[in-house]
N, C-alpha and C. Protein backbone atom coordinates (compact mmCIF):
# COMPACT_ATOMS: atom_id res chain seq x y z
N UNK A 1 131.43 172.64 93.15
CA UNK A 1 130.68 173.49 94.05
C UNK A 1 129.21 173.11 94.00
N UNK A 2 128.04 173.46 94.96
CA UNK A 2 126.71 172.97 95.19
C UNK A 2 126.81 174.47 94.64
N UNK A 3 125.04 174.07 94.37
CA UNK A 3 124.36 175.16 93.41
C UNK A 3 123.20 175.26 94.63
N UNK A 4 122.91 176.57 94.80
CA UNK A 4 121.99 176.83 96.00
C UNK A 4 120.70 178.22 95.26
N UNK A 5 119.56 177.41 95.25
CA UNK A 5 118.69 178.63 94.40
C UNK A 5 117.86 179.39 95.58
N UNK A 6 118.09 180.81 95.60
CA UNK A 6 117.16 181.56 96.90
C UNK A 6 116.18 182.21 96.13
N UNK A 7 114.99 181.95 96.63
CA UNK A 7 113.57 182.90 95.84
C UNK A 7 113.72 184.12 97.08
N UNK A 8 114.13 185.58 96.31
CA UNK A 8 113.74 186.53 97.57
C UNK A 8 112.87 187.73 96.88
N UNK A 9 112.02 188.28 97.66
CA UNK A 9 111.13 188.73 97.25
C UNK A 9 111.84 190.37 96.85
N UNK A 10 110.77 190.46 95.30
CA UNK A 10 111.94 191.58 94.53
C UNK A 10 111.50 193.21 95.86
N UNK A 11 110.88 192.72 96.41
CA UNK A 11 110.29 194.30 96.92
C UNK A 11 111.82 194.35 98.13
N UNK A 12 112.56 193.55 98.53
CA UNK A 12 113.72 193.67 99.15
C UNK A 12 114.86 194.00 98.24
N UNK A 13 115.76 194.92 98.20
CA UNK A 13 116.72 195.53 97.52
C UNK A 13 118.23 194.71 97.88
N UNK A 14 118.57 193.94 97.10
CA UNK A 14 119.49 192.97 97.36
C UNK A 14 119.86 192.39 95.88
N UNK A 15 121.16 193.01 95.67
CA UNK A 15 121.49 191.67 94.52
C UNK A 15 121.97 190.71 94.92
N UNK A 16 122.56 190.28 93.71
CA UNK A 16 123.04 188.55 93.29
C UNK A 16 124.51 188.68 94.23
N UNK A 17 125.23 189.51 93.54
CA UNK A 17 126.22 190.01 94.38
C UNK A 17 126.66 190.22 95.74
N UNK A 18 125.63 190.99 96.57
CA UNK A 18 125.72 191.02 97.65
C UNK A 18 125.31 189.81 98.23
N UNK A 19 124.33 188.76 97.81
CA UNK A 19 123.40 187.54 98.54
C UNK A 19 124.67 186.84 98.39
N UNK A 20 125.42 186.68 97.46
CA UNK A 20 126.41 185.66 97.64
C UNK A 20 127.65 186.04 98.54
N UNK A 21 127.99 187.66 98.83
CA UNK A 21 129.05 188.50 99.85
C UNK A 21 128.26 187.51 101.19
N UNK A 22 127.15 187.81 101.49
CA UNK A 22 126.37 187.91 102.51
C UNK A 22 126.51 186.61 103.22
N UNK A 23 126.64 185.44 102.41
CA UNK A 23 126.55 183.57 102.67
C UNK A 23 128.12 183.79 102.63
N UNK A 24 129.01 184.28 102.24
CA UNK A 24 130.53 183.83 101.57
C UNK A 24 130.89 184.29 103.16
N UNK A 25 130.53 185.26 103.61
CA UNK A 25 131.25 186.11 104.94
C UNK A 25 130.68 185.53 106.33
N UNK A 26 129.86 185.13 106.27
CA UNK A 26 128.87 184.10 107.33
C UNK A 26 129.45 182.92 107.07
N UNK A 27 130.44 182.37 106.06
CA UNK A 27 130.51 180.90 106.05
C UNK A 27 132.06 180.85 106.82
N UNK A 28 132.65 182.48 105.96
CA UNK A 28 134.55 182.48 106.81
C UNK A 28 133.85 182.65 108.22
N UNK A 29 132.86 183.78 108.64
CA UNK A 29 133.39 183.99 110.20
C UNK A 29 133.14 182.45 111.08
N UNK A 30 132.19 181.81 110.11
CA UNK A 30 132.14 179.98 110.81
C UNK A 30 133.07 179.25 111.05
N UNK A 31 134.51 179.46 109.58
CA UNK A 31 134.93 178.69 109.53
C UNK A 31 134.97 177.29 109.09
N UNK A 32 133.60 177.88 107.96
CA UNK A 32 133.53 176.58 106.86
C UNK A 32 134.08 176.76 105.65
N UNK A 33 134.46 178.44 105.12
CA UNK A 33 135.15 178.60 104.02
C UNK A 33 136.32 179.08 104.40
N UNK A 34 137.40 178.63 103.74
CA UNK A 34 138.35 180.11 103.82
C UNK A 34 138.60 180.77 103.54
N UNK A 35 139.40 182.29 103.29
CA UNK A 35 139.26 183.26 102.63
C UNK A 35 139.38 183.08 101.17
N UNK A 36 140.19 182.06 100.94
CA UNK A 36 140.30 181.93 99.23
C UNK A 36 139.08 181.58 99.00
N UNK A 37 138.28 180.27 99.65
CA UNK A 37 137.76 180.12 98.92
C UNK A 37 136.32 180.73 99.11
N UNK A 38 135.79 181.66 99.82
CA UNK A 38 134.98 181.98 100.01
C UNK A 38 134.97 183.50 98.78
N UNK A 39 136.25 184.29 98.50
CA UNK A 39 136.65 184.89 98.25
C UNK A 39 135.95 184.52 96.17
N UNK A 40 136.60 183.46 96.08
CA UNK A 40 135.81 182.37 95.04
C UNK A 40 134.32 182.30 94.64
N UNK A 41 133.72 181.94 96.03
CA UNK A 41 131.97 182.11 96.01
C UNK A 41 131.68 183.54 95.21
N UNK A 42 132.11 184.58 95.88
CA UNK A 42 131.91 185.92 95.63
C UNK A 42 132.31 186.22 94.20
N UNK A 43 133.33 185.76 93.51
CA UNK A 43 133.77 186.05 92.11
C UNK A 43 134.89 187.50 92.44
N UNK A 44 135.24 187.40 93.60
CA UNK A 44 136.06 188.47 94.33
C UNK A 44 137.96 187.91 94.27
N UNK A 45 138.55 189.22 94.25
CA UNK A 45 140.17 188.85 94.67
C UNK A 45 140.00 188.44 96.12
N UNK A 46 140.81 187.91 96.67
CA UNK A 46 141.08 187.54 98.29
C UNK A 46 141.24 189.10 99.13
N UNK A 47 141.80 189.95 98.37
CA UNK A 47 142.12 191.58 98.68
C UNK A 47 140.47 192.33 98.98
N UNK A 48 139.65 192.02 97.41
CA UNK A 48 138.57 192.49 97.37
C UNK A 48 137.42 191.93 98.81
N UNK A 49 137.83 190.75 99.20
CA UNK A 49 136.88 189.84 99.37
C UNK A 49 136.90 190.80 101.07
N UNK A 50 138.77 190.97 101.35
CA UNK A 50 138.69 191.12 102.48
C UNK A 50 138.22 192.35 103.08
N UNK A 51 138.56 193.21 102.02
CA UNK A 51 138.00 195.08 102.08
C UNK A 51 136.42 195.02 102.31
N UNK A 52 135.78 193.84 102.43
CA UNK A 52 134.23 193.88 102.00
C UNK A 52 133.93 193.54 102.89
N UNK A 53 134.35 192.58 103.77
CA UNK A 53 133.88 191.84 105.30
C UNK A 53 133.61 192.68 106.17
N UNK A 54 133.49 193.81 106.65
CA UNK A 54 133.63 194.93 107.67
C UNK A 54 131.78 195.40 107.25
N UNK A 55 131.83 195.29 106.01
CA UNK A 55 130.08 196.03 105.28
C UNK A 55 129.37 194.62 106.28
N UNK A 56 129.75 193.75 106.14
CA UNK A 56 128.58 192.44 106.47
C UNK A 56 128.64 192.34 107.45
N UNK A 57 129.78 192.95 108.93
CA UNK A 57 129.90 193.20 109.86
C UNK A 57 130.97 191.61 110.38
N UNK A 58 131.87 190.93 109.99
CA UNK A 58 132.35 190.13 110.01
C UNK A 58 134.32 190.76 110.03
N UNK A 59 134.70 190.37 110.86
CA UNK A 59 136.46 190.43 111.21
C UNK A 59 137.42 189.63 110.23
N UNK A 60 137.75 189.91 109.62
CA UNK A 60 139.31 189.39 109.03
C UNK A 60 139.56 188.28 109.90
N UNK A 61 139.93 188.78 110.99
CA UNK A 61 141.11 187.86 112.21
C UNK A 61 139.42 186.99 112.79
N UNK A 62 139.38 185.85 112.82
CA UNK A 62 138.67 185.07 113.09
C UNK A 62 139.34 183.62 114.78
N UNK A 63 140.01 184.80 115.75
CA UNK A 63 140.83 184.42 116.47
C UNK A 63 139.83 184.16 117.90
N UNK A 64 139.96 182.96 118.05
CA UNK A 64 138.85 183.29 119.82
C UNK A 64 139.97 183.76 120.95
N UNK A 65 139.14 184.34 121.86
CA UNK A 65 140.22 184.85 123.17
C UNK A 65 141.37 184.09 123.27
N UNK A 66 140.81 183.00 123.50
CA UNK A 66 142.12 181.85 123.97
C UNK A 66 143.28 181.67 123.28
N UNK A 67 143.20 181.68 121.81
CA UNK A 67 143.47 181.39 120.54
C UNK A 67 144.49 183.06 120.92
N UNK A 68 144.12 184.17 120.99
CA UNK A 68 145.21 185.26 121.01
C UNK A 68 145.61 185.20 122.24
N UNK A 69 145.47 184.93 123.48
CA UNK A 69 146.28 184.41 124.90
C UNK A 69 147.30 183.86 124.23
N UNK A 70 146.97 182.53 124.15
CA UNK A 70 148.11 181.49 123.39
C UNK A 70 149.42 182.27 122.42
N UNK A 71 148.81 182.64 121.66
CA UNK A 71 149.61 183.56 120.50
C UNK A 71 150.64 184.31 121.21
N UNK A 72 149.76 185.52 122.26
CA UNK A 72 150.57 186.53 123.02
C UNK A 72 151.95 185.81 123.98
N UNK A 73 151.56 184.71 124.64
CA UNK A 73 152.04 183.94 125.89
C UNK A 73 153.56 183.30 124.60
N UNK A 74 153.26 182.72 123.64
CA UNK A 74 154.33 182.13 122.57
C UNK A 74 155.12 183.21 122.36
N UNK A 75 154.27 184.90 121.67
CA UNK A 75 155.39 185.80 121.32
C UNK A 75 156.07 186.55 122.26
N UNK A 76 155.87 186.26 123.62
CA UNK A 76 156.87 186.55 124.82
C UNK A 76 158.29 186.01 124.46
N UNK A 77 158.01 184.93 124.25
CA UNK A 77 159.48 184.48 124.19
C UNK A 77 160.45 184.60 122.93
N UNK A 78 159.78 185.79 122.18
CA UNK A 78 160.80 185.87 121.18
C UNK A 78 161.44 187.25 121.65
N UNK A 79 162.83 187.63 121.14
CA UNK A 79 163.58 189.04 121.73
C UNK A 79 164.21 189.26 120.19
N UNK A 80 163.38 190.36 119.33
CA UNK A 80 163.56 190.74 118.46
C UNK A 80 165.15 192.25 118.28
C-alpha cells in the first residue's frame, strides 16, 4: 500500500479515522477501490465499511443508468 501524509489544520474537527472513511468511500464510488479493499484502507469489516458509506454520502450499488437498463432488460427473461 502507498503511504499518503495530510497536514490538516487541528482547528478542523476530523480524525484519523474518518480522513481515511472519507478517501476509502470517494475511491469505491470512483471505482478505484473495491469494497474489500477499501474496506481495508479504513481498518473496517466489509459489513462495517458498508453501514458507513451513506454518512459520506456515497451508494453501496455503484450502478450507472445504463448498467441497471441492461440488468432489468436480462432479468425479463427469467420466469421464476
Amino acid at each position: 500500500m502507498k503511504t499518503l501524509i495530510l497536514n490538516i489544520p487541528k482547528t478542523v474537527d476530523f480524525d484519523d479515522k474518518e480522513a481515511r472513511m472519507a478517501i476509502a468511500a470517494r475511491l469505491f464510488e470512483k471505482g478505484k477501490l473495491s469494497l474489500g479493499q477499501a474496506a481495508e484502507v479504513v481498518g473496517m469489516s466489509k459489513r462495517e465499511f458498508m453501514e458507513n458509506l451513506s454518512s459520506f454520502g456515497v451508494s453501496l450499488f455503484n450502478y450507472s443508468p445504463s448498467d441497471l437498463d441492461r440488468d432489468f432488460e436480462n432479468a425479463k427473461g427469467y420466469n421464476l
